[in-house]
C-alpha atoms as a PDB file:
ATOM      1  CA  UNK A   1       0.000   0.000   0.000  1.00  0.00           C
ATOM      2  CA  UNK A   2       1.234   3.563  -1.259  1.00  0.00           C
ATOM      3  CA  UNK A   3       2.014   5.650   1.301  1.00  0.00           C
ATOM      4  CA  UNK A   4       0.145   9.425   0.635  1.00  0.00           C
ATOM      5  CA  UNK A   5       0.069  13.220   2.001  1.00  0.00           C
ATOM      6  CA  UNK A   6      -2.574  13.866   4.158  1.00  0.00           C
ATOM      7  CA  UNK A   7      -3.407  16.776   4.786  1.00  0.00           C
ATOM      8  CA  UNK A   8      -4.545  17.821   8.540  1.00  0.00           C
ATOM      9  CA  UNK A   9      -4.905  21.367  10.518  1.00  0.00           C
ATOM     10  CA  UNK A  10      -4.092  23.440   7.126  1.00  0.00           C
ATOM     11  CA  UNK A  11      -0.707  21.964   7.178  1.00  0.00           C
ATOM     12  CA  UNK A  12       0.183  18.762   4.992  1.00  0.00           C
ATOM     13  CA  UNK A  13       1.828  15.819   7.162  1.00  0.00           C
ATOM     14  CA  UNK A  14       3.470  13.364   5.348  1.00  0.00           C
ATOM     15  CA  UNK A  15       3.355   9.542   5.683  1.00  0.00           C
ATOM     16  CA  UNK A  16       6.343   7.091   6.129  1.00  0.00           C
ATOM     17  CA  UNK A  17       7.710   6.891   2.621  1.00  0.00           C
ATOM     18  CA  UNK A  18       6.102   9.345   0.410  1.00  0.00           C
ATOM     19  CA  UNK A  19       7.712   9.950  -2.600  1.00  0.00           C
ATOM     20  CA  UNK A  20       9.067  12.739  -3.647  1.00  0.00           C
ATOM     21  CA  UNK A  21       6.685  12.601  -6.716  1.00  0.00           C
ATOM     22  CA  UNK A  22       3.677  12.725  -3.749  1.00  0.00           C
ATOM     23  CA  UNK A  23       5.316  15.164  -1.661  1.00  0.00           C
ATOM     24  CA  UNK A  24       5.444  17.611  -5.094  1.00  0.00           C
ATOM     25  CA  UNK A  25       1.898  16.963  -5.849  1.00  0.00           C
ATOM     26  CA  UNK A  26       0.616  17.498  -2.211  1.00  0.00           C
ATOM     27  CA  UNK A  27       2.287  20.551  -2.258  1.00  0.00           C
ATOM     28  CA  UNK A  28       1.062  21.944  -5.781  1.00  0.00           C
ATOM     29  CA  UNK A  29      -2.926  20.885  -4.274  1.00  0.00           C
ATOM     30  CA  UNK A  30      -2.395  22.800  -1.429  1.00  0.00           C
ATOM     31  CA  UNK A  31      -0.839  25.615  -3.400  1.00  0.00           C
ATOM     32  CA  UNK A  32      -4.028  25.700  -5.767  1.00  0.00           C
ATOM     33  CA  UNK A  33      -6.099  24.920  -2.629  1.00  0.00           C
ATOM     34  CA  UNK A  34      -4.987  27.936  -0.732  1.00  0.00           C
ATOM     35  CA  UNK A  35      -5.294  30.228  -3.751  1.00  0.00           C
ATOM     36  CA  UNK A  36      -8.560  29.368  -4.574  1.00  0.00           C
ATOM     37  CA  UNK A  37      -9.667  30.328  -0.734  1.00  0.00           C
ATOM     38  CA  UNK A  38      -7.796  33.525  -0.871  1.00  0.00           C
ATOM     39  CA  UNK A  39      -9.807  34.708  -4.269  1.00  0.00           C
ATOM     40  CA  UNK A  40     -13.397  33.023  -2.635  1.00  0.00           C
ATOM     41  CA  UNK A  41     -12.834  35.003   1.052  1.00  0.00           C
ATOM     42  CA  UNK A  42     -11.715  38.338  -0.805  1.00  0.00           C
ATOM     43  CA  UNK A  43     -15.205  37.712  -3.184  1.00  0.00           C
ATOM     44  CA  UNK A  44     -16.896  36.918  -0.376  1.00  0.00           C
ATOM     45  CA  UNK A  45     -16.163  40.472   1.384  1.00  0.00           C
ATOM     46  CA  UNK A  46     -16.789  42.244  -1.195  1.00  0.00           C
ATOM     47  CA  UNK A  47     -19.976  40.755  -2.021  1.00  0.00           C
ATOM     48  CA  UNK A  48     -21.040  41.200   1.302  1.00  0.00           C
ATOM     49  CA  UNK A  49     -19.575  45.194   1.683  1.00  0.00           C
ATOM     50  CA  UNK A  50     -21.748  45.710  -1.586  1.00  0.00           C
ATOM     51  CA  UNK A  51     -24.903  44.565  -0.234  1.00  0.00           C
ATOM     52  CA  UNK A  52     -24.718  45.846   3.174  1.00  0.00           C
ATOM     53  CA  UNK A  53     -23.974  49.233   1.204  1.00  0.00           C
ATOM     54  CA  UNK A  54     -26.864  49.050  -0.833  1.00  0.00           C
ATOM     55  CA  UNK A  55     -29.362  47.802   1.356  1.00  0.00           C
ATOM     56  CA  UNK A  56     -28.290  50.542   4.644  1.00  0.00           C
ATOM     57  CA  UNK A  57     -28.367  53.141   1.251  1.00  0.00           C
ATOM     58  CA  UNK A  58     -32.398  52.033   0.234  1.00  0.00           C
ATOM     59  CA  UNK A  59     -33.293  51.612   3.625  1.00  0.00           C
ATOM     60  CA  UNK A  60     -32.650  55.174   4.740  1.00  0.00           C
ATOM     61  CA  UNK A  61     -30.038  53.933   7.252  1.00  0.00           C
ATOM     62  CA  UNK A  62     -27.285  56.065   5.453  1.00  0.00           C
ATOM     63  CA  UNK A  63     -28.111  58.990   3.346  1.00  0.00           C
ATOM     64  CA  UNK A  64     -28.048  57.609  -0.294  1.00  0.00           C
ATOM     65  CA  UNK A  65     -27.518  61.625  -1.598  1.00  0.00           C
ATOM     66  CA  UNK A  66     -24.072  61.686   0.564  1.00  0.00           C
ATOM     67  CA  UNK A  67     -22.809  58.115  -0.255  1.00  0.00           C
ATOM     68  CA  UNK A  68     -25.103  57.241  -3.222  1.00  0.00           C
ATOM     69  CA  UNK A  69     -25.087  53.280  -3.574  1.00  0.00           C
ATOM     70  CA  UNK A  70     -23.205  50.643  -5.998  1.00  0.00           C
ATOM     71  CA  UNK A  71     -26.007  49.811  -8.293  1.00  0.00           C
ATOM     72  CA  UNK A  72     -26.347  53.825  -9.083  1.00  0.00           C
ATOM     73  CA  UNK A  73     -22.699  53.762  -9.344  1.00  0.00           C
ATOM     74  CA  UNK A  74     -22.371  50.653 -11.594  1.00  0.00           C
ATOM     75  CA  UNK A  75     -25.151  52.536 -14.104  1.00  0.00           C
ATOM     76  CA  UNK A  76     -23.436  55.912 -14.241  1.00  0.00           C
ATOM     77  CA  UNK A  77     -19.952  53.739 -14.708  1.00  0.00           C
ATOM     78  CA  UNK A  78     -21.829  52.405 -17.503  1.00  0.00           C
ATOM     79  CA  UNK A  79     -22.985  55.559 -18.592  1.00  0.00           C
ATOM     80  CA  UNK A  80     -19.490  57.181 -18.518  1.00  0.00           C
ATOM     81  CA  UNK A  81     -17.826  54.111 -20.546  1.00  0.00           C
ATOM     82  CA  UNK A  82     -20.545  54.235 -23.046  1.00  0.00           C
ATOM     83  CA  UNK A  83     -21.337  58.192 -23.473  1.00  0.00           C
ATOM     84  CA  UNK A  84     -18.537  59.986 -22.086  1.00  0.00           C
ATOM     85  CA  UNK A  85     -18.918  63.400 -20.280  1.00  0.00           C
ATOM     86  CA  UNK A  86     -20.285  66.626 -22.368  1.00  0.00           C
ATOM     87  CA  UNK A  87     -16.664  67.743 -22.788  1.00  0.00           C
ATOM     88  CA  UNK A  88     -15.657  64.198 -23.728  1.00  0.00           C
ATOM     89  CA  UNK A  89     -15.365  60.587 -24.160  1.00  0.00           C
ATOM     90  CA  UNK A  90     -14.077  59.545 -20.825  1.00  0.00           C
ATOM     91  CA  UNK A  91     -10.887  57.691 -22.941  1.00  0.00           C
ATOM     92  CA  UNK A  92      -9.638  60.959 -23.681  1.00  0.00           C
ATOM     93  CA  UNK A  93     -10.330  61.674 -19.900  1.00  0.00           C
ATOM     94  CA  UNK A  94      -8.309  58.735 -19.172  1.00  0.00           C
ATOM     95  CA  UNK A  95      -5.501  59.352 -21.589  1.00  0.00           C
ATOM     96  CA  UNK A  96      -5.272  62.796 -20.143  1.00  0.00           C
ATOM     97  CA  UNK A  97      -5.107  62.377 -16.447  1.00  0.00           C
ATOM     98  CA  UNK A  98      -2.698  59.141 -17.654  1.00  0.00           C
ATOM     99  CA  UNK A  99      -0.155  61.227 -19.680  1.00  0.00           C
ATOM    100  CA  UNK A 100      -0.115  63.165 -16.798  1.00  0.00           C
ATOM    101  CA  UNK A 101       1.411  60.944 -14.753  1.00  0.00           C
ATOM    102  CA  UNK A 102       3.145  58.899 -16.092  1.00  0.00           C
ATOM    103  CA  UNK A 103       5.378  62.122 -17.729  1.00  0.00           C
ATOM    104  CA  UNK A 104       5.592  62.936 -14.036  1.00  0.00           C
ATOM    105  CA  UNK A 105       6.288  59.221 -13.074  1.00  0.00           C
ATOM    106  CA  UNK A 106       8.744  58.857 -15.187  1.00  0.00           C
ATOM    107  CA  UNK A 107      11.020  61.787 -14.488  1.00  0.00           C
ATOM    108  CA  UNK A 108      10.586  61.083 -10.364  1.00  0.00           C
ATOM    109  CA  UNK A 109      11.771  57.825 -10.526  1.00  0.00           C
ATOM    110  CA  UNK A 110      14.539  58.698 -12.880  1.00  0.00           C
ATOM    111  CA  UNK A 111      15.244  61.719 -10.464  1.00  0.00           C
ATOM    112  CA  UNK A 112      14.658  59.881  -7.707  1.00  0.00           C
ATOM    113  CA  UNK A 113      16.910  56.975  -8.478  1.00  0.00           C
ATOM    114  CA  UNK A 114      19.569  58.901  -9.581  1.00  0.00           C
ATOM    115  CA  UNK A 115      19.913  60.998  -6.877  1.00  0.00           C
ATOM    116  CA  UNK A 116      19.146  58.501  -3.754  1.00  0.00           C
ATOM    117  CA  UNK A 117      22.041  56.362  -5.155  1.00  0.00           C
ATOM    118  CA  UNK A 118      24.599  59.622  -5.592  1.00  0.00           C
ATOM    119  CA  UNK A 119      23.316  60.875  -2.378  1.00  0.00           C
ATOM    120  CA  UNK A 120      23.624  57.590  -0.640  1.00  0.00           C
ATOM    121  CA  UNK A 121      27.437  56.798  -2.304  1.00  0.00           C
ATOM    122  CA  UNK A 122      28.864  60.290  -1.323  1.00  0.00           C
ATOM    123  CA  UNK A 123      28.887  60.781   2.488  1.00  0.00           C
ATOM    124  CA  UNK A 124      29.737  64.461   2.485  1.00  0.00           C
ATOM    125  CA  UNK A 125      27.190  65.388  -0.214  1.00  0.00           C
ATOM    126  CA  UNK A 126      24.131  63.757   1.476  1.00  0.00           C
ATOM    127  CA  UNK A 127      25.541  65.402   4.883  1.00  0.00           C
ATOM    128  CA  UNK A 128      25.395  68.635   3.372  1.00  0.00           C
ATOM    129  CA  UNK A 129      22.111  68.466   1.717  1.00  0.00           C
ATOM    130  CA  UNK A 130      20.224  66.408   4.436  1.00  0.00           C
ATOM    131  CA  UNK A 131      19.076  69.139   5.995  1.00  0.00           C
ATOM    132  CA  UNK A 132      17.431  70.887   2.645  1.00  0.00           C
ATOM    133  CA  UNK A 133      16.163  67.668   1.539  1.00  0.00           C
ATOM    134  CA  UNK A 134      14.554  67.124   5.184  1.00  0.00           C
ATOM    135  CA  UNK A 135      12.693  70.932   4.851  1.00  0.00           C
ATOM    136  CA  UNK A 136      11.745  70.179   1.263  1.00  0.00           C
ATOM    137  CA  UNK A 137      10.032  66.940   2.810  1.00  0.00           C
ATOM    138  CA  UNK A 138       8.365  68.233   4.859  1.00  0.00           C
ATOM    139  CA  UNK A 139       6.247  70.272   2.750  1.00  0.00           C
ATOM    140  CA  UNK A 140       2.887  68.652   2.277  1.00  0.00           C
ATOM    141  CA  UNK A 141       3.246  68.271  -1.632  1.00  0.00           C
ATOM    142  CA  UNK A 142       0.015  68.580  -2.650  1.00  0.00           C
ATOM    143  CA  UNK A 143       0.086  72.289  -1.330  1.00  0.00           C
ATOM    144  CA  UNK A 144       2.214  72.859  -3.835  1.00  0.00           C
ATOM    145  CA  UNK A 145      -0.135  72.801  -6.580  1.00  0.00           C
ATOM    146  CA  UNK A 146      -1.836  76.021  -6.949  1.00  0.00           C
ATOM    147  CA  UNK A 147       2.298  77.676  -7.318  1.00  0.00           C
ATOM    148  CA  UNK A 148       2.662  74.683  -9.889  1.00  0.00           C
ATOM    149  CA  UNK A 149      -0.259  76.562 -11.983  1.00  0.00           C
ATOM    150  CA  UNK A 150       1.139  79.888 -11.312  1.00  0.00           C
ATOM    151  CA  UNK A 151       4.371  78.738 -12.708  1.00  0.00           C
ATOM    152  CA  UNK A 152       3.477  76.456 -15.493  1.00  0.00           C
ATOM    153  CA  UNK A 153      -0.434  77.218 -16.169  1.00  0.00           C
ATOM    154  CA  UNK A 154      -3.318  75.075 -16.749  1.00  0.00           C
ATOM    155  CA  UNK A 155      -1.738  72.979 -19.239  1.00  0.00           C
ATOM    156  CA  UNK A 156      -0.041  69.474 -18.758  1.00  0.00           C
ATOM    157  CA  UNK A 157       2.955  70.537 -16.991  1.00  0.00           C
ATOM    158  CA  UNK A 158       1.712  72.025 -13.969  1.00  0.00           C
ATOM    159  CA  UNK A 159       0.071  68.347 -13.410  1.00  0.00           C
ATOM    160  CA  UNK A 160       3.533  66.675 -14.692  1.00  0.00           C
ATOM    161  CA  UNK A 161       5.377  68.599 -11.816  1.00  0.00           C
ATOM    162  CA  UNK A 162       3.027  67.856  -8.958  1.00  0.00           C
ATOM    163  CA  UNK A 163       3.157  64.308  -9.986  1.00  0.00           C
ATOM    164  CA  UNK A 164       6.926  64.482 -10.373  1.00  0.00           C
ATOM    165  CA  UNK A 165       7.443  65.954  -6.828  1.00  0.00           C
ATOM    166  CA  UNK A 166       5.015  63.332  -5.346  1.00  0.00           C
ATOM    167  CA  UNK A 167       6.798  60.630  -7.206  1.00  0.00           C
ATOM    168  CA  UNK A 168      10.117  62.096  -6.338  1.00  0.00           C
ATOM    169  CA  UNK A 169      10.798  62.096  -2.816  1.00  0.00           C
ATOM    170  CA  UNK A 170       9.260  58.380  -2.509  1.00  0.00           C
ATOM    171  CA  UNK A 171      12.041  56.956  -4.973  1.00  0.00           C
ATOM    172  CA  UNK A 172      14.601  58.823  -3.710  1.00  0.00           C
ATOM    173  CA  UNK A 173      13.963  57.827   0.447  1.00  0.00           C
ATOM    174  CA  UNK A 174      14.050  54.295  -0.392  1.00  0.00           C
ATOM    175  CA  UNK A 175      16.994  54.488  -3.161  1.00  0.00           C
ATOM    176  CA  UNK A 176      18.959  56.557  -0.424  1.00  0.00           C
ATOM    177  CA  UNK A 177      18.141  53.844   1.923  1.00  0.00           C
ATOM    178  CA  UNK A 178      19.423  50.883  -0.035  1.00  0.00           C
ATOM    179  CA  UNK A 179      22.216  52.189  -1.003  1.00  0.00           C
ATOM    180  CA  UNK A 180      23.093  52.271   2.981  1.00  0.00           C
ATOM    181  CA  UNK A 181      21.800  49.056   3.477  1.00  0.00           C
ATOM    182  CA  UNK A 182      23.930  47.510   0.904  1.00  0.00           C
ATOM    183  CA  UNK A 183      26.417  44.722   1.497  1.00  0.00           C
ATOM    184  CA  UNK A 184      29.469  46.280   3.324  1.00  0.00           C
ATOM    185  CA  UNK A 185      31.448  42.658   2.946  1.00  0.00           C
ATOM    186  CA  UNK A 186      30.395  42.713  -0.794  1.00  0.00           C
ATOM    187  CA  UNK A 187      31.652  46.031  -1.544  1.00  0.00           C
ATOM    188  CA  UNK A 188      34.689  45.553   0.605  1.00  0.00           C
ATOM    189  CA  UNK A 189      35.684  42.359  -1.737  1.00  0.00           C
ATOM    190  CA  UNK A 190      34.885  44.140  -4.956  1.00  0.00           C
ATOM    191  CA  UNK A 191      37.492  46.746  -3.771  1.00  0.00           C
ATOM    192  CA  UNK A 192      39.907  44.358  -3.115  1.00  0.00           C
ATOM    193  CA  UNK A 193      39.449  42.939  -6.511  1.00  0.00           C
ATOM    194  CA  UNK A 194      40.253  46.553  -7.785  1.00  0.00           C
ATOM    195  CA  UNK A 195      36.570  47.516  -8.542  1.00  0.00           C
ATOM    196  CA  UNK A 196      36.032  51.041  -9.927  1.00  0.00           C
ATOM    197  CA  UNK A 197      33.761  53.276  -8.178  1.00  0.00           C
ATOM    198  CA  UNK A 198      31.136  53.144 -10.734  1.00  0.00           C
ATOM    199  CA  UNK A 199      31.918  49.519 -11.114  1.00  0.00           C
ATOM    200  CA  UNK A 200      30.900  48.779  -7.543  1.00  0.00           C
ATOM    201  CA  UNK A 201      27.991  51.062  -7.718  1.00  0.00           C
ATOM    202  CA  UNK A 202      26.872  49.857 -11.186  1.00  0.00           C
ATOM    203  CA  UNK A 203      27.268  45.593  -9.910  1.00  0.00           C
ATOM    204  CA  UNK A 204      26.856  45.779  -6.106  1.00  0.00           C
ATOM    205  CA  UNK A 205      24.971  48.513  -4.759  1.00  0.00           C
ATOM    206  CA  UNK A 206      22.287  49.346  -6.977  1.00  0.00           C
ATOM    207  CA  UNK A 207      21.402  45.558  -7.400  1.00  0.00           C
ATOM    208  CA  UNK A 208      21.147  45.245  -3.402  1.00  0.00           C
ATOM    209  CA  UNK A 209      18.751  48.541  -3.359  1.00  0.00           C
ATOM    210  CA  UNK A 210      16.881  47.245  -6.300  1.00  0.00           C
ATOM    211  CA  UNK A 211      14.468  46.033  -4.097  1.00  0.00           C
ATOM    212  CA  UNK A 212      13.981  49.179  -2.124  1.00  0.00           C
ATOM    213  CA  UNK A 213      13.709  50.711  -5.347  1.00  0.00           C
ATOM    214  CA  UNK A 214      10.808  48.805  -6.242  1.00  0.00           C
ATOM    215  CA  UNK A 215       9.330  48.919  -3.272  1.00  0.00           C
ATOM    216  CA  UNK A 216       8.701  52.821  -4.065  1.00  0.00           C
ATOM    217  CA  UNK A 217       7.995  52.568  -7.239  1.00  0.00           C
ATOM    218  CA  UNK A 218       4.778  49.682  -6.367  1.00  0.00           C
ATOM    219  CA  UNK A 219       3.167  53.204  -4.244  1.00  0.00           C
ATOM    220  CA  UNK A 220       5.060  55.873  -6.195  1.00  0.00           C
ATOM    221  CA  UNK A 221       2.809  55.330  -9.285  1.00  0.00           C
ATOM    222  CA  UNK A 222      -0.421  55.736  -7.311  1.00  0.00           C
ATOM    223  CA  UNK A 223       1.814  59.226  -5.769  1.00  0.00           C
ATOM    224  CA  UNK A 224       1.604  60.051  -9.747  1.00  0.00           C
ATOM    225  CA  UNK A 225      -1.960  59.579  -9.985  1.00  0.00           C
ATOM    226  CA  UNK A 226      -3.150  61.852  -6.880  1.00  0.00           C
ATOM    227  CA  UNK A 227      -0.303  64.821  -7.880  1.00  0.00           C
ATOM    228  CA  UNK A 228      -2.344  64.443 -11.479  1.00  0.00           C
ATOM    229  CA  UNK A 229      -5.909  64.729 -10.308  1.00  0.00           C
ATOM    230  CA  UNK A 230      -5.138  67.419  -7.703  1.00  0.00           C
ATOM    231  CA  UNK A 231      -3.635  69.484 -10.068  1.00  0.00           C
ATOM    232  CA  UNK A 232      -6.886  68.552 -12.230  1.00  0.00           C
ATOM    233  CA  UNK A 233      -8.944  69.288  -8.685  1.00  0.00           C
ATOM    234  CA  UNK A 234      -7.603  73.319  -9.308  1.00  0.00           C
ATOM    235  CA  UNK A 235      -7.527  73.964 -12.860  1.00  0.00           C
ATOM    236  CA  UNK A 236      -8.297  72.118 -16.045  1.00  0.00           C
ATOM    237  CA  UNK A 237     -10.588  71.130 -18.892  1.00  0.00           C
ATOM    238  CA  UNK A 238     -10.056  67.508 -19.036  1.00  0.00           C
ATOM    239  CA  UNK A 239      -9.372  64.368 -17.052  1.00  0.00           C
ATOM    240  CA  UNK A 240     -10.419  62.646 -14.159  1.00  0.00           C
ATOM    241  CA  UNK A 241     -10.016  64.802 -11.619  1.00  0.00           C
ATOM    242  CA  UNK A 242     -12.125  67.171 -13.797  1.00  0.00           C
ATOM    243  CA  UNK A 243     -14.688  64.485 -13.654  1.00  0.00           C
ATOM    244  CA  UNK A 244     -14.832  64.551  -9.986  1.00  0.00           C
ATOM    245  CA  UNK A 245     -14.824  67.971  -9.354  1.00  0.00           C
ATOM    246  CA  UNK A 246     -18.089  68.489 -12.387  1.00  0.00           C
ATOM    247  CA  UNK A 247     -19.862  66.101  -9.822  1.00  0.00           C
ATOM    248  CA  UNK A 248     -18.973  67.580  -6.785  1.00  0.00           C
ATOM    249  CA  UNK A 249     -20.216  70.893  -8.154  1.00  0.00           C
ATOM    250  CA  UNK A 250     -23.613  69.161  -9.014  1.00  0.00           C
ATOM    251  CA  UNK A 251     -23.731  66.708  -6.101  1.00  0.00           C
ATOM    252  CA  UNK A 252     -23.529  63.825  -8.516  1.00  0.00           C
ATOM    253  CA  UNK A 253     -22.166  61.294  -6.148  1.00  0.00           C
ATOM    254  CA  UNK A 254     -22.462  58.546  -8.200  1.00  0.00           C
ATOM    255  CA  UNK A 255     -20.224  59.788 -10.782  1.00  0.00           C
ATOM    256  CA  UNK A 256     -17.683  60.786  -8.203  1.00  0.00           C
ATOM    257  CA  UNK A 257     -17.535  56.827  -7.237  1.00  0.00           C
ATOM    258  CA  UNK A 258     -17.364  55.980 -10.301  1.00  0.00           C
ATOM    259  CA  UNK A 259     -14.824  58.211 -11.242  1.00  0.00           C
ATOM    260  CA  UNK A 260     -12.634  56.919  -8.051  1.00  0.00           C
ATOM    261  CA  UNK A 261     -14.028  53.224  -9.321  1.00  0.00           C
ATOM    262  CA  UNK A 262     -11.979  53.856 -12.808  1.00  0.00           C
ATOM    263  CA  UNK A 263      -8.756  55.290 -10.909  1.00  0.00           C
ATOM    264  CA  UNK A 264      -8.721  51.874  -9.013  1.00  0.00           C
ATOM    265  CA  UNK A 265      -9.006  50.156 -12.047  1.00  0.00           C
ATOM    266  CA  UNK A 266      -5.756  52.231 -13.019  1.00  0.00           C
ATOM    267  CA  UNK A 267      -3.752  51.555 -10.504  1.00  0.00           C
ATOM    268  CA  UNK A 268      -4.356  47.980  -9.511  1.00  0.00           C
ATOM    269  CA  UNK A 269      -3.458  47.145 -13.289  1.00  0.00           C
ATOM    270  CA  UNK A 270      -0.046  49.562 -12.620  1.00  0.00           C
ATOM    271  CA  UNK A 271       0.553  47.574  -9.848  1.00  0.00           C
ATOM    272  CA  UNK A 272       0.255  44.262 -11.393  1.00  0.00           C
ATOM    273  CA  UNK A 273       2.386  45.602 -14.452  1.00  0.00           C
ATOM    274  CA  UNK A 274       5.210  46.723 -11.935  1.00  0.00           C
ATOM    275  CA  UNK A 275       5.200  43.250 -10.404  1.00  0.00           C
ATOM    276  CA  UNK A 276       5.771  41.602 -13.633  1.00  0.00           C
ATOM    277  CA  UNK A 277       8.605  43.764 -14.266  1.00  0.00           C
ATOM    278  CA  UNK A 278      10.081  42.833 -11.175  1.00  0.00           C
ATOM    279  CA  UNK A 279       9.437  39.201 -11.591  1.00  0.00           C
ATOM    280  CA  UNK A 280      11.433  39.436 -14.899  1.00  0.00           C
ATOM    281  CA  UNK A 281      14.212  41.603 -13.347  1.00  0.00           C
ATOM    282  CA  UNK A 282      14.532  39.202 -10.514  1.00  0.00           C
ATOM    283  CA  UNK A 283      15.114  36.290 -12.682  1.00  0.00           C
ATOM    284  CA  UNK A 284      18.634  38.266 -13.638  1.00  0.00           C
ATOM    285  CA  UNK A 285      19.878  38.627 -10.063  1.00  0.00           C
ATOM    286  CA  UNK A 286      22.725  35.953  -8.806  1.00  0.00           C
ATOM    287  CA  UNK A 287      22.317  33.545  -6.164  1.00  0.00           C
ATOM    288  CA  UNK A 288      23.048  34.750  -2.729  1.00  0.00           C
ATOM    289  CA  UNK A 289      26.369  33.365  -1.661  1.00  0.00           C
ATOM    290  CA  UNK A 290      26.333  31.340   1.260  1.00  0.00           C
ATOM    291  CA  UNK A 291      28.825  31.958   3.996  1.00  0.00           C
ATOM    292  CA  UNK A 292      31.288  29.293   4.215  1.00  0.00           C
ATOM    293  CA  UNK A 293      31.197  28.180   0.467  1.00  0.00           C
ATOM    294  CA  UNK A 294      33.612  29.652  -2.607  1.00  0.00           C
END
């Protein structure tokens, strides 16, 4: 008789001489097993957050004019794929709000890259300019928005900065912060090899701070999307943020959740995009060296 893998307590226990042919296919069950409950639980909730929404909306038990309710919201979603705004089709609202920030995406993480790892790799630099960066930081960045349109009008740059400066300072914190956290024994042996500087920085430190770096860049891009529709919130004919701020100005809640519906929509598929990059990227990194082996 074939011994098996049982599974018991949400862990799998393993007979007395399972193969290793079982123990893979156990494994690969309870891989597909646990996936499969992840994606009913998370339906599940939301299922259940959508009817207890609607129903409390109907019912009176929340005021439906303040926080509208999903089927309304689903219907002017509809409405806005289908018809567009008067101004628009809501693609071109979209693509607008996108070029936006991605322009402003772009440039930050660029920016931000290149100047956490210079910052990070020269001790007296980042000593001297610590204390502007720190007061620069600590301006709440979407204040800056209304001086953006002074300085650049109601056109696409004065969206691509504030998205840039939100983008920015994100990038650069954690690119700074690799950089530190780096490998002192790794550098140390490239040295001693006769590494360059830029050789060093170029194969050992920005590969140990690439995952810092995409740690900011997984919540920078959703940065890029608010610095777009704020600057939209103040001035402008087109995009999303114009969207929401049309409805605001005719209580049209609906079409504001809708609205935020579609940037979700945008950013979840961002994130998913960004984690196939990194999957790919990671694929390139060596094999960590174990200590006590050449």
């Amino acid at each position: 008789m074939t011994d098996i893998a049982i599974q018991s307590g949400g862990a799998i226990v393993y007979a007395p001489g399972t193969s290793d042919v079982e123990i893979e296919a156990a494994a690969r069950a309870a891989a597909l097993h646990r996936r499969r409950m992840v994606i009913f639980w998370r339906c599940l909730i939301l299922a259940v957050m959508l009817a207890a929404w609607e129903v409390t909306a109907r019912t009176g038990i929340i005021d439906a004019f303040f926080y509208s309710y999903p089927s309304a919201i689903a219907e002017r979603l509809y409405e806005l794929v289908m018809e567009g705004t008067d101004e628009a089709p809501l693609w071109y609202h979209l693509w607008i709000t996108m070029e936006e920030a991605l322009i402003g995406f772009f440039f930050g993480s660029v920016f931000g890259i290149v100047f956490g790892v210079a910052l990070g790799r020269n001790r007296m630099a980042s000593d001297v300019l610590s204390v502007y960066i720190k007061v620069l930081n600590a301006i709440p960045r979407v204040v800056l928005a209304p001086i953006f349109i002074l300085l650049f009008g109601f056109g696409l740059w004065s969206k691509v900065a504030l998205s840039f400066i939100m983008v920015f300072f994100v990038v650069f914190s954690n690119a700074f912060q690799g950089v530190l956290e780096a490998d002192r024994a790794m550098i140390a042996n490239a040295q001693i090899l006769g590494a360059s500087p830029w050789q060093v920085t170029r194969s050992v430190i920005i590969p140990s701070a690439m995952s810092w770096i995409f740690a900011s860049l997984h919540i920078s891009f959703g940065f890029a999307i608010v610095g777009a529709i704020v600057g939209e919130f103040i001035g402008a004919r087109y995009g999303i943020g114009f969207i929401i701020q049309t409805a605001r100005g005719v209580h049209d809640t609906a079409e504001m959740y809708a609205s935020i519906v579609i940037i979700v929509v945008v950013v979840l598929t961002a994130e998913y995009l960004m984690t196939l990059i990194e999957e790919r990227l990671a694929k390139w990194r060596p094999a960590p060296v174990m200590d006590g082996h050449n």
